[in-house]
PDB file of N, CA and C in Angstrom:
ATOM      1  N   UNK A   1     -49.148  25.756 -11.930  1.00  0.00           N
ATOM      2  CA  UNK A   1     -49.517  25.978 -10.549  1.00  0.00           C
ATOM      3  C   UNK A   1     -50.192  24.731 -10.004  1.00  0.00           C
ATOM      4  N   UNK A   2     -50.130  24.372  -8.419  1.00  0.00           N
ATOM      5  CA  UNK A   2     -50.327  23.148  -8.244  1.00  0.00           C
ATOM      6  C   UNK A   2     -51.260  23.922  -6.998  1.00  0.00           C
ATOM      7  N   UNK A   3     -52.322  23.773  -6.741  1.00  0.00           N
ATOM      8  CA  UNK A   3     -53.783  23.825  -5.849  1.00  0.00           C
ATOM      9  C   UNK A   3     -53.819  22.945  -4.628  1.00  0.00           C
ATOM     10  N   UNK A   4     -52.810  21.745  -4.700  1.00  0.00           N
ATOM     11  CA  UNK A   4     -53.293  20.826  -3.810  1.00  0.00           C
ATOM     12  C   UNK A   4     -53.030  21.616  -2.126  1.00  0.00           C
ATOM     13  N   UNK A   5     -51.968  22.577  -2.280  1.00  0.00           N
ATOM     14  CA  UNK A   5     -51.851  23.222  -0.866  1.00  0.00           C
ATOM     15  C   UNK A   5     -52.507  24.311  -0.717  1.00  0.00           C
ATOM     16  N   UNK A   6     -52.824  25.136  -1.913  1.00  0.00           N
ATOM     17  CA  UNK A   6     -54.080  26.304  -1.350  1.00  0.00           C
ATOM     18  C   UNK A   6     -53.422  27.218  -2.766  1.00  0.00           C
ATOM     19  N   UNK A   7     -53.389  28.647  -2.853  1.00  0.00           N
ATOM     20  CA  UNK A   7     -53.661  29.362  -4.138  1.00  0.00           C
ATOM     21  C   UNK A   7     -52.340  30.434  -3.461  1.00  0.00           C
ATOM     22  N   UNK A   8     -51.395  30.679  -5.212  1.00  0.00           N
ATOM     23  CA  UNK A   8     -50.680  31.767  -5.092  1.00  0.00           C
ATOM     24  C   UNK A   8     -51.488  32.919  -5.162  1.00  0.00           C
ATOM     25  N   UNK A   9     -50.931  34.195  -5.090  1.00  0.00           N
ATOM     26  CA  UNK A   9     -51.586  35.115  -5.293  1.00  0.00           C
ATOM     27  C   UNK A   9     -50.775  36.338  -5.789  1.00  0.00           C
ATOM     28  N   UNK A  10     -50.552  37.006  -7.049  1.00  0.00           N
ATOM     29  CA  UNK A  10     -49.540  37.656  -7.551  1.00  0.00           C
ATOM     30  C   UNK A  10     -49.765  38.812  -6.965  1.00  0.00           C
ATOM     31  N   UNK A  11     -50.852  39.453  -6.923  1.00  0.00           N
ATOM     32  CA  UNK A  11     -50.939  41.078  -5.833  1.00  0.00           C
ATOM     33  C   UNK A  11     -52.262  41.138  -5.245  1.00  0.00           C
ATOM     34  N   UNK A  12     -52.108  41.194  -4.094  1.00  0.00           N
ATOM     35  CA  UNK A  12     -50.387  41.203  -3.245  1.00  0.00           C
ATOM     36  C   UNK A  12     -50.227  40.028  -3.451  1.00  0.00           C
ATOM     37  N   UNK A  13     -48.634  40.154  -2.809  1.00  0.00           N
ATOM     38  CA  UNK A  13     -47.877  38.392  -3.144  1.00  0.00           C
ATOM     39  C   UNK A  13     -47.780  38.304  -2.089  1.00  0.00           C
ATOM     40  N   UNK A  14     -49.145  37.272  -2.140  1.00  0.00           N
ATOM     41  CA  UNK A  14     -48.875  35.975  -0.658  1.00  0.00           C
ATOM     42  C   UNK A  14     -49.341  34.737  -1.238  1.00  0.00           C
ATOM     43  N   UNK A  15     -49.278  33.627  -0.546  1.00  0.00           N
ATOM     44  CA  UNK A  15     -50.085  31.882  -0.596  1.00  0.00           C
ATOM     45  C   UNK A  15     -50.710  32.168   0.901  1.00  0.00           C
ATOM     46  N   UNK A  16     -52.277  31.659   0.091  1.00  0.00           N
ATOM     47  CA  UNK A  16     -53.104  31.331   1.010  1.00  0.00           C
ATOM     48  C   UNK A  16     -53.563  29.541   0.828  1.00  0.00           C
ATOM     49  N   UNK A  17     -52.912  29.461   2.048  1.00  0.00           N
ATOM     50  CA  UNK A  17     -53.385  27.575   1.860  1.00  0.00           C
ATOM     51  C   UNK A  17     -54.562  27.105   2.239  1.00  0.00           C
ATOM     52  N   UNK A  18     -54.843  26.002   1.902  1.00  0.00           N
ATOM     53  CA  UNK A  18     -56.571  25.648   2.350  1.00  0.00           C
ATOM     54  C   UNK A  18     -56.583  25.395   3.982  1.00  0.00           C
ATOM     55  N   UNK A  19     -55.693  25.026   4.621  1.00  0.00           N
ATOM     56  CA  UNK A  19     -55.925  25.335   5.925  1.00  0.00           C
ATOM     57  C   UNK A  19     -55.936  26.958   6.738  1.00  0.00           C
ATOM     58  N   UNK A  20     -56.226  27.631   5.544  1.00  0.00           N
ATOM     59  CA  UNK A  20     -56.211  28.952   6.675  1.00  0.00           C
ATOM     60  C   UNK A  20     -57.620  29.364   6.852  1.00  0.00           C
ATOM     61  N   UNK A  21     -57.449  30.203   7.894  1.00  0.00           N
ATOM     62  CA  UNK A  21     -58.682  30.573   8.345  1.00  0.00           C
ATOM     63  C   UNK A  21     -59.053  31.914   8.413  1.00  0.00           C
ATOM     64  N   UNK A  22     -60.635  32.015   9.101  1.00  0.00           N
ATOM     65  CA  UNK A  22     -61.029  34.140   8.677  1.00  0.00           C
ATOM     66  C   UNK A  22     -60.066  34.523   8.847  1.00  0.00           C
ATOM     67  N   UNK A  23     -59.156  34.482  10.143  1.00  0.00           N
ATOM     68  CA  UNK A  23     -58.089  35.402  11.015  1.00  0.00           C
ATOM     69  C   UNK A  23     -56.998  35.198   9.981  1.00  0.00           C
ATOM     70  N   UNK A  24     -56.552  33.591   9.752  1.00  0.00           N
ATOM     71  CA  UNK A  24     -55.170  33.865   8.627  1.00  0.00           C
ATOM     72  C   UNK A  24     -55.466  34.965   7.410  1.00  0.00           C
ATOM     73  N   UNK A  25     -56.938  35.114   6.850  1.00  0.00           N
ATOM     74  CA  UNK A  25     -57.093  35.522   5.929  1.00  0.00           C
ATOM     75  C   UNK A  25     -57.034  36.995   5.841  1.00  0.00           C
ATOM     76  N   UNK A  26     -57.156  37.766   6.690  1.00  0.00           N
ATOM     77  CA  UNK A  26     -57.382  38.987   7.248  1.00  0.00           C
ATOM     78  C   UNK A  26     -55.896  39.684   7.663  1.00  0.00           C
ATOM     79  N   UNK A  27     -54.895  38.922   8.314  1.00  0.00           N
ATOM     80  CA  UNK A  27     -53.721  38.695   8.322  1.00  0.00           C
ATOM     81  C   UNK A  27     -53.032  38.725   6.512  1.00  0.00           C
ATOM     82  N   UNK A  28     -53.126  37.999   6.365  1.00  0.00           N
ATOM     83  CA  UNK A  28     -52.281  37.441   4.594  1.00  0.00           C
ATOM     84  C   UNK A  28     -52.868  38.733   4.066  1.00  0.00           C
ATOM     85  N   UNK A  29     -53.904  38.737   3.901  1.00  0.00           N
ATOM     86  CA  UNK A  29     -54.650  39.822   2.762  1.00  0.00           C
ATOM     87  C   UNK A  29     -54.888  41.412   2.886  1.00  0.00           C
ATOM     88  N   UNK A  30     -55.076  41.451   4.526  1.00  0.00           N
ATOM     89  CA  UNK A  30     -55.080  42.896   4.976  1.00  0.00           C
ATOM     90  C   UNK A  30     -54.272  44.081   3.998  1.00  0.00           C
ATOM     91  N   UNK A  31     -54.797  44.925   3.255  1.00  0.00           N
ATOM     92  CA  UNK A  31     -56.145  45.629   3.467  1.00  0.00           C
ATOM     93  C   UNK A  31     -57.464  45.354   2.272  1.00  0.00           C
ATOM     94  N   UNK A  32     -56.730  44.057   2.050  1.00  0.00           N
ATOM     95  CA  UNK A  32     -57.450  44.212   0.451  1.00  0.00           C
ATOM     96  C   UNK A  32     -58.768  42.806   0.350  1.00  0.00           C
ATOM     97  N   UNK A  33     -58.900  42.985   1.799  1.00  0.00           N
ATOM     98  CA  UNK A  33     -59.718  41.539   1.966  1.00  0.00           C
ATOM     99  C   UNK A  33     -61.038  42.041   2.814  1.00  0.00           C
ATOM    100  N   UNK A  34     -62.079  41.649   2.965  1.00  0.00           N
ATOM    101  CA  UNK A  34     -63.411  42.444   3.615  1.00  0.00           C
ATOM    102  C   UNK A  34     -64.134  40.864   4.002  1.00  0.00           C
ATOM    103  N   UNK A  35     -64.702  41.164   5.095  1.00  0.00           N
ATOM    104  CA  UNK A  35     -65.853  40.062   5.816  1.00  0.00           C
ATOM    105  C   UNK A  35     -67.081  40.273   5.397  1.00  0.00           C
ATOM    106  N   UNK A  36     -67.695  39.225   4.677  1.00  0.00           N
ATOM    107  CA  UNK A  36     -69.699  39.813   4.071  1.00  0.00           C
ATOM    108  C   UNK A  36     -70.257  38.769   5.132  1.00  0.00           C
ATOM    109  N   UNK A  37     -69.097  38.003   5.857  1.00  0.00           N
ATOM    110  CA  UNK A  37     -70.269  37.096   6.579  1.00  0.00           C
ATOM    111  C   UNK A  37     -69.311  36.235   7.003  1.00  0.00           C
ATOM    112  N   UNK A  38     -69.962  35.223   8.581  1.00  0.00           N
ATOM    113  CA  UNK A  38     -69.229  34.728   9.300  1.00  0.00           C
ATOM    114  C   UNK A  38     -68.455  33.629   8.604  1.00  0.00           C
ATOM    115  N   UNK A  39     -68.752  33.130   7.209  1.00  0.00           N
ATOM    116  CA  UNK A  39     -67.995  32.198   6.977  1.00  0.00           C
ATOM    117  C   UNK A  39     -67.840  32.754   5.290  1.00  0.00           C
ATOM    118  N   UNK A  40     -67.087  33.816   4.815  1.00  0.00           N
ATOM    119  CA  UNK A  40     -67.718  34.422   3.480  1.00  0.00           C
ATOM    120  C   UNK A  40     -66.960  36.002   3.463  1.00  0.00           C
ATOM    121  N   UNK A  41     -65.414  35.568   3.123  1.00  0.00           N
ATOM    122  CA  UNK A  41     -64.531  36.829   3.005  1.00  0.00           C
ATOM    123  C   UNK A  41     -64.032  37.105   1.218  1.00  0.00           C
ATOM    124  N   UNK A  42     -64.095  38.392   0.312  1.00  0.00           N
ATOM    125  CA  UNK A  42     -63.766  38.741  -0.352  1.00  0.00           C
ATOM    126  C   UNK A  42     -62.182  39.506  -0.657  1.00  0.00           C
ATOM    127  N   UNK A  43     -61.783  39.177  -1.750  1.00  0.00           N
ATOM    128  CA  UNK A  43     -60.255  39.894  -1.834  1.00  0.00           C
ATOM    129  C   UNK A  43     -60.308  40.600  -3.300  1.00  0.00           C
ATOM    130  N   UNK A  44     -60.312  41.812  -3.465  1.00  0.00           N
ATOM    131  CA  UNK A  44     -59.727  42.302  -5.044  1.00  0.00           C
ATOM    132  C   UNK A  44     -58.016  41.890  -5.187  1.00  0.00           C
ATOM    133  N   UNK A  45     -58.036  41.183  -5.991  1.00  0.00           N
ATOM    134  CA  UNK A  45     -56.337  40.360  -6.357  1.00  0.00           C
ATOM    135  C   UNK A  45     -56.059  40.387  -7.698  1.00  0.00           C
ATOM    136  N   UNK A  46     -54.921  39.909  -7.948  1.00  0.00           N
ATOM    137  CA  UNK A  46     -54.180  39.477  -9.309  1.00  0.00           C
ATOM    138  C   UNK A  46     -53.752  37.821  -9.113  1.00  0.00           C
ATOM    139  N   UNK A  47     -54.257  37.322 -10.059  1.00  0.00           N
ATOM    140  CA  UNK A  47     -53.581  35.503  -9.878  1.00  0.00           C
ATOM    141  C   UNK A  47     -53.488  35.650 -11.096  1.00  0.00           C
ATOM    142  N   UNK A  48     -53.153  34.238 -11.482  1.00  0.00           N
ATOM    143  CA  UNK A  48     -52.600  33.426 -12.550  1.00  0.00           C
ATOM    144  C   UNK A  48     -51.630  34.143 -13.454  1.00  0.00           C
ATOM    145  N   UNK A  49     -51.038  35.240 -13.415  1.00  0.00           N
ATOM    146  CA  UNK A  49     -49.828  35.888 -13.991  1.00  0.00           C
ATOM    147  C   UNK A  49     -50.538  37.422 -15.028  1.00  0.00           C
ATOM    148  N   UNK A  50     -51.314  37.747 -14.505  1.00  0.00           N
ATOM    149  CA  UNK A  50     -51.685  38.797 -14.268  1.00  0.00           C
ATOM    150  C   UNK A  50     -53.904  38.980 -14.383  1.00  0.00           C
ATOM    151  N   UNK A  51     -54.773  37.995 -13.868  1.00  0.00           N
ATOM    152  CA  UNK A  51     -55.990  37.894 -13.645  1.00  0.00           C
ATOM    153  C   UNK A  51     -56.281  38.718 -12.812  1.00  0.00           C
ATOM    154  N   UNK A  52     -57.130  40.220 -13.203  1.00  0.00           N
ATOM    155  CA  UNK A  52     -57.427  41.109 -12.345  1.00  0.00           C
ATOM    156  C   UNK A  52     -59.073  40.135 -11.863  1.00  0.00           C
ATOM    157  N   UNK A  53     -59.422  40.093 -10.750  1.00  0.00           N
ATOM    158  CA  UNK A  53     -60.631  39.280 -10.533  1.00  0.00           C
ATOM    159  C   UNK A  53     -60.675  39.936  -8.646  1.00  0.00           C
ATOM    160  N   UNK A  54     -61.419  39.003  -8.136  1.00  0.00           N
ATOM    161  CA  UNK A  54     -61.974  39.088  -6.670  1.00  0.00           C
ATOM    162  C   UNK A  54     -62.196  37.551  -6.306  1.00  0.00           C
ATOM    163  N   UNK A  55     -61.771  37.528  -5.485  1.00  0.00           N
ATOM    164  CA  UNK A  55     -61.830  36.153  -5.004  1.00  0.00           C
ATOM    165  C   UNK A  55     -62.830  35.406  -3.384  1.00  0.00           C
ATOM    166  N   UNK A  56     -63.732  34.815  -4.053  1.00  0.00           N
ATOM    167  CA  UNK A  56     -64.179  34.296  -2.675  1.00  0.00           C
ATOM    168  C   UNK A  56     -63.934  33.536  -1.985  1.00  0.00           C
ATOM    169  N   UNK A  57     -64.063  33.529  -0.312  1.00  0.00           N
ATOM    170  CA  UNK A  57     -63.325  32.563   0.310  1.00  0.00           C
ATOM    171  C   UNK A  57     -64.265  31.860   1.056  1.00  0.00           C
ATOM    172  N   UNK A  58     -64.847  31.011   1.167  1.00  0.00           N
ATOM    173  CA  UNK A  58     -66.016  30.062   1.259  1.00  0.00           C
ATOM    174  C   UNK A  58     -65.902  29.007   2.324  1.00  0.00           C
ATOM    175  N   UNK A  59     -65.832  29.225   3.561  1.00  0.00           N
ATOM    176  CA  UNK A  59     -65.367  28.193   4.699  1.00  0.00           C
ATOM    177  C   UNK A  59     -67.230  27.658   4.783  1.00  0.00           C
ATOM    178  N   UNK A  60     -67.067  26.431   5.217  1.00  0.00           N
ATOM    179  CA  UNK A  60     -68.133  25.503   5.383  1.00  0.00           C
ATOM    180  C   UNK A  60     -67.923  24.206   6.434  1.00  0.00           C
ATOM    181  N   UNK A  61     -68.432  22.845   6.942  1.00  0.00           N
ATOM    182  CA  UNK A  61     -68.287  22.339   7.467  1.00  0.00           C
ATOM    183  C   UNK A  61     -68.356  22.587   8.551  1.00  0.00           C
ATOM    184  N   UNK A  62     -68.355  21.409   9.668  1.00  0.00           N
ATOM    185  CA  UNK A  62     -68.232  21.493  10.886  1.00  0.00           C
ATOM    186  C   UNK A  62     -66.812  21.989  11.180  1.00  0.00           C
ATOM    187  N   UNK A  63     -65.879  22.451  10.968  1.00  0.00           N
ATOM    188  CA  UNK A  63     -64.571  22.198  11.335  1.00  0.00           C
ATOM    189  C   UNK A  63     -64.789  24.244  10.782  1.00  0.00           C
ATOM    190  N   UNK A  64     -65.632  24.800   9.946  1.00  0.00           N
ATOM    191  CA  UNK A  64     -65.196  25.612   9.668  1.00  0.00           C
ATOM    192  C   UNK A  64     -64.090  25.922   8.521  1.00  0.00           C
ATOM    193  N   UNK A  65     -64.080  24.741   7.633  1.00  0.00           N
ATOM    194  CA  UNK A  65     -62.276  25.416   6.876  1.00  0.00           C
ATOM    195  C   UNK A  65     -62.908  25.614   5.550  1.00  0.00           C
ATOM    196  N   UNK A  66     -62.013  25.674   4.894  1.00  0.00           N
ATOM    197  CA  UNK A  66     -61.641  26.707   3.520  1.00  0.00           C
ATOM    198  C   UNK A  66     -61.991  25.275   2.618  1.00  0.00           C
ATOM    199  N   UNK A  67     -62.880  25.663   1.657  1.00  0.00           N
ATOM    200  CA  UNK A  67     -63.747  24.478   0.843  1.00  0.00           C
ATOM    201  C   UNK A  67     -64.088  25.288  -0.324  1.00  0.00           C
ATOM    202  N   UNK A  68     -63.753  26.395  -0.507  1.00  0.00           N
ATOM    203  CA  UNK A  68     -64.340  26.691  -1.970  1.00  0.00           C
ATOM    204  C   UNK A  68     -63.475  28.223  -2.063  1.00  0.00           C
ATOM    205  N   UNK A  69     -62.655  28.538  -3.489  1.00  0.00           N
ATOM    206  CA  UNK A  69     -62.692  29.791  -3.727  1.00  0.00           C
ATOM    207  C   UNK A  69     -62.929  29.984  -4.843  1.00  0.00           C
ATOM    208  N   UNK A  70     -64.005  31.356  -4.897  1.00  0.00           N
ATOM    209  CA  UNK A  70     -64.522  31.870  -6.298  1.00  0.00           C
ATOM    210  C   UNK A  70     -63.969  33.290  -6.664  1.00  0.00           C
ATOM    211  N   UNK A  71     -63.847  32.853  -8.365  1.00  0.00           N
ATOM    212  CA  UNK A  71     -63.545  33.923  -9.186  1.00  0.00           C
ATOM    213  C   UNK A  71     -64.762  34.675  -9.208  1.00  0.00           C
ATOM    214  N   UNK A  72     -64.820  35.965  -9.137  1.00  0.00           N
ATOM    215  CA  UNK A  72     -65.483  37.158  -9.830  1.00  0.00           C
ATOM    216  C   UNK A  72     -65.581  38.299 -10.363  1.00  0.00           C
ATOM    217  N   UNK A  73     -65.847  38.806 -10.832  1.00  0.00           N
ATOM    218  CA  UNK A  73     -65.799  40.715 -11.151  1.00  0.00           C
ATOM    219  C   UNK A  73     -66.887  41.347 -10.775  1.00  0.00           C
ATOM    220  N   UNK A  74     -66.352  42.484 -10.777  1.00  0.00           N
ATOM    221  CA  UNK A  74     -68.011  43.358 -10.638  1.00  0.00           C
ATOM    222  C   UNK A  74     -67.931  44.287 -11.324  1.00  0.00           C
ATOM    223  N   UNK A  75     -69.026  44.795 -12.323  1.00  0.00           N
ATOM    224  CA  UNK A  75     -70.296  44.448 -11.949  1.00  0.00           C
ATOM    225  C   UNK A  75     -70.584  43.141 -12.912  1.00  0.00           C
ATOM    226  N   UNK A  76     -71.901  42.254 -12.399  1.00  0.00           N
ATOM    227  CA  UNK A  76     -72.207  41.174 -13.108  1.00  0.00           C
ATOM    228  C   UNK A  76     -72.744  41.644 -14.482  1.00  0.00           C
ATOM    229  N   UNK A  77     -72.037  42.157 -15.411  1.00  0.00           N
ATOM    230  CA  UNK A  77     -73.443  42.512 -16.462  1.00  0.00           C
ATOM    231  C   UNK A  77     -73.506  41.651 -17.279  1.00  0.00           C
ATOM    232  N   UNK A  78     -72.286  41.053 -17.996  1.00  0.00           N
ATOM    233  CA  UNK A  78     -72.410  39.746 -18.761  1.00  0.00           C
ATOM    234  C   UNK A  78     -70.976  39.060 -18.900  1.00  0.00           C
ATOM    235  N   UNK A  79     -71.755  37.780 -17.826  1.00  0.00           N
ATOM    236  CA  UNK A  79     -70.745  36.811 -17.693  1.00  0.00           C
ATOM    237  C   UNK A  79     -69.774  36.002 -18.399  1.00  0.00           C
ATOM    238  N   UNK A  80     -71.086  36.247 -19.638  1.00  0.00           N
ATOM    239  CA  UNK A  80     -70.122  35.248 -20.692  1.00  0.00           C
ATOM    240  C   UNK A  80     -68.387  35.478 -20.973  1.00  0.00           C
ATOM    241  N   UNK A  81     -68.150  36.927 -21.469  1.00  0.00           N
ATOM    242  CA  UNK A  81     -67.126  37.027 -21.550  1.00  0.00           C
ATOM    243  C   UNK A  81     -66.089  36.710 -20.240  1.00  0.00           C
ATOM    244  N   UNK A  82     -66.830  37.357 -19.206  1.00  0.00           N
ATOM    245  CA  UNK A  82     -66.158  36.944 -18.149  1.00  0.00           C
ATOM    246  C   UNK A  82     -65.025  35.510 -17.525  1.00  0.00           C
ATOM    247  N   UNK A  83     -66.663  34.811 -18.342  1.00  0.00           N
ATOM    248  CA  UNK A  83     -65.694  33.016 -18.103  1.00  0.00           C
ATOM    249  C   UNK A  83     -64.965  32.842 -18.927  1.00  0.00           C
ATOM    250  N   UNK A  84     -65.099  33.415 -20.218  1.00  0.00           N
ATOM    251  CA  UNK A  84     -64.178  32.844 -21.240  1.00  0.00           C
ATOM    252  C   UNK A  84     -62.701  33.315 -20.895  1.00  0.00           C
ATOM    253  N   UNK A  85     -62.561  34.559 -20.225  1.00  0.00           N
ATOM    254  CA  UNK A  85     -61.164  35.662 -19.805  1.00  0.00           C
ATOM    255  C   UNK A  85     -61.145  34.379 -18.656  1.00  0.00           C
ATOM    256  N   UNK A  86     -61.651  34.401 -17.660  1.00  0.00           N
ATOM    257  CA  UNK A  86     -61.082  33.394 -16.893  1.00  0.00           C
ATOM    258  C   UNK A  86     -60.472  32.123 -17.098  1.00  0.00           C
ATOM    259  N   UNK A  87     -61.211  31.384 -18.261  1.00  0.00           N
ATOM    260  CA  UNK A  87     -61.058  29.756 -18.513  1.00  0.00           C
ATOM    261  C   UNK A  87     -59.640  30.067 -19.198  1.00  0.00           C
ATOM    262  N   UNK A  88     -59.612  30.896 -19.976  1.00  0.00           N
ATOM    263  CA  UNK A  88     -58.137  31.144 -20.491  1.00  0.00           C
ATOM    264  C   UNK A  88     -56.843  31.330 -19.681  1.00  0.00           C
ATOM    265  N   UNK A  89     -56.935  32.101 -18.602  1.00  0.00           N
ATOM    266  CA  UNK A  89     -56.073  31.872 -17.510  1.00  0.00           C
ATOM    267  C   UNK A  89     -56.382  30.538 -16.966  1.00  0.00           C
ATOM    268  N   UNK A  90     -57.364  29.763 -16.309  1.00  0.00           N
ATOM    269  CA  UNK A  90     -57.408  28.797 -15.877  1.00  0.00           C
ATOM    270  C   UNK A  90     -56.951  27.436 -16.557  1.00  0.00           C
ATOM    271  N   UNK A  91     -56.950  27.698 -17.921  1.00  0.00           N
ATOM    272  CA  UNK A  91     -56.084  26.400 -18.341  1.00  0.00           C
ATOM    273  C   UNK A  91     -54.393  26.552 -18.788  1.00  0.00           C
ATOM    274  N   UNK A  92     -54.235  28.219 -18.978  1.00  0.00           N
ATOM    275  CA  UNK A  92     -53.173  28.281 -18.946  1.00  0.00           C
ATOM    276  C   UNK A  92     -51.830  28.067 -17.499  1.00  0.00           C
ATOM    277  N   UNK A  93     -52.863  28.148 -16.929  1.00  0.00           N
ATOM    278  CA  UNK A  93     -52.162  28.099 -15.616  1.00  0.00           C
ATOM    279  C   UNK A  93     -51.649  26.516 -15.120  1.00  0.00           C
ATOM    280  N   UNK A  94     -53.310  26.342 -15.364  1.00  0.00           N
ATOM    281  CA  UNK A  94     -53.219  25.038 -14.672  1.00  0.00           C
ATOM    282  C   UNK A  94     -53.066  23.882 -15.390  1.00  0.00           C
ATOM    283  N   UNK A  95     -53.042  24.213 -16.745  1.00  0.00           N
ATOM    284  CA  UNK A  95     -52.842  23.375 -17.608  1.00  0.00           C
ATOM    285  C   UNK A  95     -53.881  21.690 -18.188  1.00  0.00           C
ATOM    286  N   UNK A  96     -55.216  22.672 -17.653  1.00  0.00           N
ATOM    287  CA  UNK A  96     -56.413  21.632 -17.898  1.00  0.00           C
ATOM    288  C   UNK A  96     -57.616  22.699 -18.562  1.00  0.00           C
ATOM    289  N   UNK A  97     -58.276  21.705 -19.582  1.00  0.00           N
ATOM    290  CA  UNK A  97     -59.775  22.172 -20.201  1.00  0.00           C
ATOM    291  C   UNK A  97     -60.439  22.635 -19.120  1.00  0.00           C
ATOM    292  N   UNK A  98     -61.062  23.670 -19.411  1.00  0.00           N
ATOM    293  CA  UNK A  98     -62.427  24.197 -18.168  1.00  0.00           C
ATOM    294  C   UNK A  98     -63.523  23.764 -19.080  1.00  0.00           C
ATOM    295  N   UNK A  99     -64.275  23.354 -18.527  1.00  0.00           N
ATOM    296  CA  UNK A  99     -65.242  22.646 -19.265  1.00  0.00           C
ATOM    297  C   UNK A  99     -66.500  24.103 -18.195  1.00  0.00           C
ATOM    298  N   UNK A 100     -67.693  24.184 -19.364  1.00  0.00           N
ATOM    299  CA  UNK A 100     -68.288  25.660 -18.979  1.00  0.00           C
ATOM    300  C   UNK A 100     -69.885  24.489 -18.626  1.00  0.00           C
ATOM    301  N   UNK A 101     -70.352  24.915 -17.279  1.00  0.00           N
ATOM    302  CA  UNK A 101     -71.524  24.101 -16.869  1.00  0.00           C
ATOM    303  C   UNK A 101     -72.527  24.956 -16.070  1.00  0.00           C
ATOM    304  N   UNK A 102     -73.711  25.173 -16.889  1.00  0.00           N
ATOM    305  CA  UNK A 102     -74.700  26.092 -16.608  1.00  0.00           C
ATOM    306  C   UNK A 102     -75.085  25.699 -15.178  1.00  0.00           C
ATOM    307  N   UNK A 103     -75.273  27.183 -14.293  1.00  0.00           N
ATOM    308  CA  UNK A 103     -75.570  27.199 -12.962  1.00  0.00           C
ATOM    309  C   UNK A 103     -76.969  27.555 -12.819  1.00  0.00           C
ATOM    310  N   UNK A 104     -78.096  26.800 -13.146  1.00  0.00           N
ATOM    311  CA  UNK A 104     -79.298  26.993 -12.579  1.00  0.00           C
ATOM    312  C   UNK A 104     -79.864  27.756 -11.043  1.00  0.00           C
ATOM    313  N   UNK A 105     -78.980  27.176 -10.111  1.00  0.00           N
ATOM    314  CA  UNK A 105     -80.203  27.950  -9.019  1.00  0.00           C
ATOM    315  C   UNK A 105     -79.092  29.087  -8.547  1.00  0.00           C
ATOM    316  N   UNK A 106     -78.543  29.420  -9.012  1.00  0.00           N
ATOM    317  CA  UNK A 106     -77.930  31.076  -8.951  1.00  0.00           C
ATOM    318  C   UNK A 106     -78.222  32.385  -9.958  1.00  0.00           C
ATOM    319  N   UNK A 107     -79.442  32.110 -11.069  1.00  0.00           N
ATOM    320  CA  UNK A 107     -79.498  32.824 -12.523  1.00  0.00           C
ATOM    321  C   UNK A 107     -78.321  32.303 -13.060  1.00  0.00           C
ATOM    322  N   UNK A 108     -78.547  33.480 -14.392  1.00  0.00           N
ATOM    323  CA  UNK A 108     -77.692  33.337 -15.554  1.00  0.00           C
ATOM    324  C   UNK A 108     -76.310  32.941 -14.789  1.00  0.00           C
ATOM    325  N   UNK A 109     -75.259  31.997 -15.164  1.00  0.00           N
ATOM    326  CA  UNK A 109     -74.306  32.064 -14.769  1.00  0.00           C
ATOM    327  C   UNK A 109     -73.720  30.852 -15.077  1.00  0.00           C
ATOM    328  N   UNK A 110     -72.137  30.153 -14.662  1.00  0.00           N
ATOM    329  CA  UNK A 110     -71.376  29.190 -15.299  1.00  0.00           C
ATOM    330  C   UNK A 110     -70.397  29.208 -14.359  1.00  0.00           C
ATOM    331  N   UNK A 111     -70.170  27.385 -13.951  1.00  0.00           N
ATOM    332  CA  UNK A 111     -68.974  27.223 -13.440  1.00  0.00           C
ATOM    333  C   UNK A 111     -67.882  26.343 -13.610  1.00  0.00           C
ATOM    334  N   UNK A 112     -66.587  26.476 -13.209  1.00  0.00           N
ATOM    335  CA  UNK A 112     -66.030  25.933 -13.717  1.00  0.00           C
ATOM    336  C   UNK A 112     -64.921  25.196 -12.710  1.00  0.00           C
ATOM    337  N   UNK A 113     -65.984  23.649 -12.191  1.00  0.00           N
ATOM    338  CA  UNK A 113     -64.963  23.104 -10.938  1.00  0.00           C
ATOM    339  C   UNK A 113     -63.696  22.404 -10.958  1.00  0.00           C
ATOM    340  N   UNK A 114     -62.677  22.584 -10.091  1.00  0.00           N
ATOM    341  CA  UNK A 114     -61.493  21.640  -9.982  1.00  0.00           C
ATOM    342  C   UNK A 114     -61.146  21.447  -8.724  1.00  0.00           C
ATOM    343  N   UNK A 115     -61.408  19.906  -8.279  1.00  0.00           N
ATOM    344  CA  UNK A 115     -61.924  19.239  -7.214  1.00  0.00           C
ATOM    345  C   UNK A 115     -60.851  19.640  -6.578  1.00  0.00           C
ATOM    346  N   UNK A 116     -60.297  19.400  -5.117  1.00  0.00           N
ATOM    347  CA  UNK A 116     -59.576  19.681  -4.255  1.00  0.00           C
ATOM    348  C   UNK A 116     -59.149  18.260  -4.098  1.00  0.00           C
ATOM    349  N   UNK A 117     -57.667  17.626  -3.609  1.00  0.00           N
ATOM    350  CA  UNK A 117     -57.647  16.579  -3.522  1.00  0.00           C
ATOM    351  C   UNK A 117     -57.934  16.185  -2.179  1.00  0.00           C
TER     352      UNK A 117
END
């Protein structure tokens, strides 16, 4: 899978590219997508060839666009396994090491970045 235009998504099956926005997102994802905040929409999905997860959609900047999406589950009870189920899809997919890097000012927790070009 190649990131540089934005993220497949196996269920539902759509591509959301990094130029989309709340409205594209709400559109593409409807009904499985929710607003927590003006720049800060959630999706329960399937990626990487079958990753049950939730995905955050993280618009920032002056311009407003799409700059970050995060993996999660709920409930948080222990992450560890969590990243390890993820990093395993994430390198299978993408075909790179996830390297695991403690997240201090969020608590217990670990992330695992791949820059945008």
């Amino acid at each position: 899978m190649d990131l540089v235009e934005g993220i497949a998504i196996d269920e539902p099956p759509v591509f959301v590219p990094w130029n989309a926005t709340g409205e594209d997102l709400e559109r593409l994802l409807w009904p499985h997508v929710q607003q927590l905040g003006p720049s800060h929409w959630t999706a329960r999905v399937l990626v990487f060839g079958g990753l049950a997860c939730e995905l955050g959609f993280h618009y920032r900047g002056t311009d407003g666009e799409l700059s970050e999406i995060e993996f999660f589950r709920h409930p948080y009870l222990d992450r560890s396994p969590t990243f390890e189920d993820f990093a395993r899809f994430f390198e299978a997919t993408l075909g790179r090491r996830i390297v695991k890097r403690p997240v201090i000012d969020e608590g217990p927790s670990c992330r695992a970045l791949i820059p945008r070009p």
